[in-house]
C-alpha atoms as a PDB file:
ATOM      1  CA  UNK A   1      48.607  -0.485 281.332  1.00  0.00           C
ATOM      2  CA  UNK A   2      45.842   1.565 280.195  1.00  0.00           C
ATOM      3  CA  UNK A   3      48.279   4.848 279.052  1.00  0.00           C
ATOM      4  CA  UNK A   4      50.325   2.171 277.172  1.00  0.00           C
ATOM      5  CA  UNK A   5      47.104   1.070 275.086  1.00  0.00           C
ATOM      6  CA  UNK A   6      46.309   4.761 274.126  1.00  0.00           C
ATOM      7  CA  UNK A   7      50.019   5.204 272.793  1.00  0.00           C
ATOM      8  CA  UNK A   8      49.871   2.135 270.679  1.00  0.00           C
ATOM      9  CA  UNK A   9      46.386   2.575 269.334  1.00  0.00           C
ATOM     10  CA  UNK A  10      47.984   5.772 267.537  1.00  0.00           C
ATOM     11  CA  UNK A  11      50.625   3.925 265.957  1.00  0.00           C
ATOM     12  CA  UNK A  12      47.994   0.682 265.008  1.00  0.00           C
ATOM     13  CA  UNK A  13      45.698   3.456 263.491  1.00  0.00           C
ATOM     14  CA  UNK A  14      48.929   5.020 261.699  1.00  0.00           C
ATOM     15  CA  UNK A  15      49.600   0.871 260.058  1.00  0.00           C
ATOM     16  CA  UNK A  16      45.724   0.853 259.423  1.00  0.00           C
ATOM     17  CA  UNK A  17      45.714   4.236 257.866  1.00  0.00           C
ATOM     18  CA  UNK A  18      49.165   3.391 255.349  1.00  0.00           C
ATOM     19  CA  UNK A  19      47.364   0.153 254.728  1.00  0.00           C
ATOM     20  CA  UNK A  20      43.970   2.146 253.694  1.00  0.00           C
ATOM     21  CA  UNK A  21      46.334   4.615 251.536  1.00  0.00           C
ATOM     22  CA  UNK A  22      47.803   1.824 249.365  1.00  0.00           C
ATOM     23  CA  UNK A  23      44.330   0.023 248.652  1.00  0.00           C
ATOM     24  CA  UNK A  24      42.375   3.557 247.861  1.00  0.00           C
ATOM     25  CA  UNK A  25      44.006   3.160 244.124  1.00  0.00           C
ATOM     26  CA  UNK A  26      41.878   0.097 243.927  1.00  0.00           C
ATOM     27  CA  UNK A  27      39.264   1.011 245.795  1.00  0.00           C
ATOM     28  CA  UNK A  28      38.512   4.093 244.204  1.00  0.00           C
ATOM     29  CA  UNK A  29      39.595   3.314 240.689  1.00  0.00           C
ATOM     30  CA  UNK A  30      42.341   5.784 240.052  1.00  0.00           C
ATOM     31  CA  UNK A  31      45.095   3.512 238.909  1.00  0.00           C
ATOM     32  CA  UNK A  32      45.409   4.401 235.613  1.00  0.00           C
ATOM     33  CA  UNK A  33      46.658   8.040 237.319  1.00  0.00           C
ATOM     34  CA  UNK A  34      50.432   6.666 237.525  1.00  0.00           C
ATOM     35  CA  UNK A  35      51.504   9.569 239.770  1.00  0.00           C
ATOM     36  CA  UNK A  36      48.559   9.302 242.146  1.00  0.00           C
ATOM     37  CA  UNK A  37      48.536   5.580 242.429  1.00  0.00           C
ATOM     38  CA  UNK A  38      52.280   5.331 242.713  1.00  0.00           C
ATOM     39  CA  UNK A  39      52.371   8.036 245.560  1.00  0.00           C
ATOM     40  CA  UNK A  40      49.457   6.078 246.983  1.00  0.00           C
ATOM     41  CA  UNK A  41      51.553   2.621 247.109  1.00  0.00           C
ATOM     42  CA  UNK A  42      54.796   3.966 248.343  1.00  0.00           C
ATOM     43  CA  UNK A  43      53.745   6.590 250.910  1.00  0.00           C
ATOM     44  CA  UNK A  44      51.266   4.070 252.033  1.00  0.00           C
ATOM     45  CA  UNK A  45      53.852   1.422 252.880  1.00  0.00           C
ATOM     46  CA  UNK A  46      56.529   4.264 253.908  1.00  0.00           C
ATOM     47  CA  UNK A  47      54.007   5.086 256.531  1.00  0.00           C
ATOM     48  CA  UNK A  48      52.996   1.526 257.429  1.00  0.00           C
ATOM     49  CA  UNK A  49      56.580   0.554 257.723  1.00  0.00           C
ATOM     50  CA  UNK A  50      57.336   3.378 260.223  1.00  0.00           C
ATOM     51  CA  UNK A  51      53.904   2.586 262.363  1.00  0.00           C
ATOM     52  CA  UNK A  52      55.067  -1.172 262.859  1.00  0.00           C
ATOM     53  CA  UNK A  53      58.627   0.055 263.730  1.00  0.00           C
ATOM     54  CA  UNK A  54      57.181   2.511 266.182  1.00  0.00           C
ATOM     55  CA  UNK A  55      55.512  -0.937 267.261  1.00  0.00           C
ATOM     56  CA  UNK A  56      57.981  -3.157 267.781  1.00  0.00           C
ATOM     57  CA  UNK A  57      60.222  -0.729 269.195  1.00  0.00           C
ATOM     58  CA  UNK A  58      59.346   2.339 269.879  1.00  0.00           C
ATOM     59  CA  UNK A  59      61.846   6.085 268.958  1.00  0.00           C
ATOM     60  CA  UNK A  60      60.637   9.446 268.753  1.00  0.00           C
ATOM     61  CA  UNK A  61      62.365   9.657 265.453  1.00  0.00           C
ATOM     62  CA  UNK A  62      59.731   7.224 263.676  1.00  0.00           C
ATOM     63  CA  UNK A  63      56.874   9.463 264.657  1.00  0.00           C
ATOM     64  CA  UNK A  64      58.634  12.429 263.112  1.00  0.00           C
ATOM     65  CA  UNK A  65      59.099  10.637 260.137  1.00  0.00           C
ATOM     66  CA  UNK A  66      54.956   9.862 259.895  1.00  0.00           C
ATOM     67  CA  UNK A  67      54.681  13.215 260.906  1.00  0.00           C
ATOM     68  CA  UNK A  68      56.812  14.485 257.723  1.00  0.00           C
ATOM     69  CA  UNK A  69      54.939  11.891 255.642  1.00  0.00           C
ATOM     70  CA  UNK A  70      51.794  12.751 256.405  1.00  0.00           C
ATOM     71  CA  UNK A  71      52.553  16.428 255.380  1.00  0.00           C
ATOM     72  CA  UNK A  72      53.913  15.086 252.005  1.00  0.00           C
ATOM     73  CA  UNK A  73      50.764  12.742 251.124  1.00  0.00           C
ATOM     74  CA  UNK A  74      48.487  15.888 252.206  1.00  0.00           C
ATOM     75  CA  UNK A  75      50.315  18.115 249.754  1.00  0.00           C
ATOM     76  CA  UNK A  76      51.730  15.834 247.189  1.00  0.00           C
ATOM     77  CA  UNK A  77      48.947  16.114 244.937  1.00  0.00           C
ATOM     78  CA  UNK A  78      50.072  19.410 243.856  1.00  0.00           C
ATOM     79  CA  UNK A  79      53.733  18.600 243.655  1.00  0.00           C
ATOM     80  CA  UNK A  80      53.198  15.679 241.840  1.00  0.00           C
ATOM     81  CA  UNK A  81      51.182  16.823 239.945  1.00  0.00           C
ATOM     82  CA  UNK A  82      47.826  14.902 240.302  1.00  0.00           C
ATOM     83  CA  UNK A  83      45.528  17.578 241.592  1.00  0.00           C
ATOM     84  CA  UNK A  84      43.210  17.500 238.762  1.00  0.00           C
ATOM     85  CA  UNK A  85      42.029  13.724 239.633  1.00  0.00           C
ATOM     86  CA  UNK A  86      39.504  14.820 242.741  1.00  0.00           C
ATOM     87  CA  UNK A  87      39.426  11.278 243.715  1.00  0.00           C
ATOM     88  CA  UNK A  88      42.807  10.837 244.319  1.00  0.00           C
ATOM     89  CA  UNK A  89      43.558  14.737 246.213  1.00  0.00           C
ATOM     90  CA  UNK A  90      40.958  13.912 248.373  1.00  0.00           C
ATOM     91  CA  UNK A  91      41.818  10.961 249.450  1.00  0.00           C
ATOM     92  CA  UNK A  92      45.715  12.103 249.519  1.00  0.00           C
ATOM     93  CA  UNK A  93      44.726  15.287 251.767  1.00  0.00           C
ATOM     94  CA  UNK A  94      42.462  13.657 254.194  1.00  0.00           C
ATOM     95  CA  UNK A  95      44.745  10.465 254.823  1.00  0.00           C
ATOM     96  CA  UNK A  96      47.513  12.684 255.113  1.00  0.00           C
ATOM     97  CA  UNK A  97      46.185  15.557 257.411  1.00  0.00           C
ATOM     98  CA  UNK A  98      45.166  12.203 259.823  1.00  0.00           C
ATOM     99  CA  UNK A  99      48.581  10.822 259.824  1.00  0.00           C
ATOM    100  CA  UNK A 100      50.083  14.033 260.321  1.00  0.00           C
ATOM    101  CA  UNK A 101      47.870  14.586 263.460  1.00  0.00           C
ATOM    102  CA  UNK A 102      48.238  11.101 264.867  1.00  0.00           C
ATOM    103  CA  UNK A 103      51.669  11.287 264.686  1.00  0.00           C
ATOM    104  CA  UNK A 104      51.560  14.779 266.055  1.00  0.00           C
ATOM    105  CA  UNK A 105      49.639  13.825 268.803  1.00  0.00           C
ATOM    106  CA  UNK A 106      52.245  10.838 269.558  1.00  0.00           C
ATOM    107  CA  UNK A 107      55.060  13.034 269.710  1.00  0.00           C
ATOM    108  CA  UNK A 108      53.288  15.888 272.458  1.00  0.00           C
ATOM    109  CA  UNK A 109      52.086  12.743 274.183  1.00  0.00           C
ATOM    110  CA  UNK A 110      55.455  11.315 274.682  1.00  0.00           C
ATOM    111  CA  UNK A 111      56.461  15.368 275.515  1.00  0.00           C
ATOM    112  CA  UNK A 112      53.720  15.672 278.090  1.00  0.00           C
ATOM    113  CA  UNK A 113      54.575  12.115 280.113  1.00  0.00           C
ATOM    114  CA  UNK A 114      58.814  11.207 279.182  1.00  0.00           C
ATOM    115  CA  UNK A 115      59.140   7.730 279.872  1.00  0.00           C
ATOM    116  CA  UNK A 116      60.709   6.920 283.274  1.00  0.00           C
ATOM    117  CA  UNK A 117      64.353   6.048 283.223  1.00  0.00           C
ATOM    118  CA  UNK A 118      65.801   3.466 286.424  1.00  0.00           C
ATOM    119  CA  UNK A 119      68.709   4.797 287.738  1.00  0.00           C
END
C-alpha cells in the first residue's frame, strides 16, 4: 500500500503542478503577454490532463508524454518567443524542469519495480 501512495503522489503533484501553470498568468500578471499566457493555459491543462489519466488508469506512455511536456514548457519561452517577460520564463523553466523530473522519476520508478503480472 505504501509504494502505491509514493507512485500516485507523483502524478497528484504533476495535476497540482499543470493546475499552478495555468493560474501563474493570473497570478503573476502576465496576461497581456499572449504567447506566454497562452502556453501557460494549454501546457498547463495538457499536463493536468495526462496526470489525471495516469490516475485513473495508469500507462507508461502518459508519463512520457509529461516528460516531453515538461521539456517544452522549460524551453518554450525561447521558441515562442516570450523570453524577454522574466516573469513568465521563470515561471515556464522552473514548472517545467519539475514536471520533467517528476515524470522522470515515475518512469525509472516503474523501471526499477515492473508491476507483477498473474500468470
Amino acid at each position: 500500500m505504501r509504494e502505491w501512495w509514493k507512485k500516485e503522489a507523483l502524478d497528484v503533484l504533476n495535476l497540482v503542478l499543470g493546475a499552478w501553470l495555468f493560474l501563474t498568468p493570473w497570478i503573476f500578471g502576465f496576461t497581456s503577454e499572449a504567447a506566454a499566457s497562452w502556453n501557460a493555459w494549454l501546457s498547463g491543462l495538457a499536463v493536468g490532463i495526462f496526470a489525471i489519466a495516469a490516475l485513473v488508469a495508469f500507462a507508461e506512455w502518459e508519463e512520457w508524454v509529461n516528460l516531453a511536456l515538461g521539456v517544452w514548457v522549460a524551453i518554450s519561452a525561447w521558441l515562442v518567443g516570450f523570453a524577454a517577460n522574466a516573469t513568465a520564463t521563470r515561471v515556464h523553466l522552473i514548472v517545467g524542469i519539475v514536471v520533467a523530473i517528476v515524470a522522470g522519476v515515475r518512469i525509472w520508478m516503474l523501471h526499477q519495480h515492473p508491476p507483477r503480472v498473474a500468470a
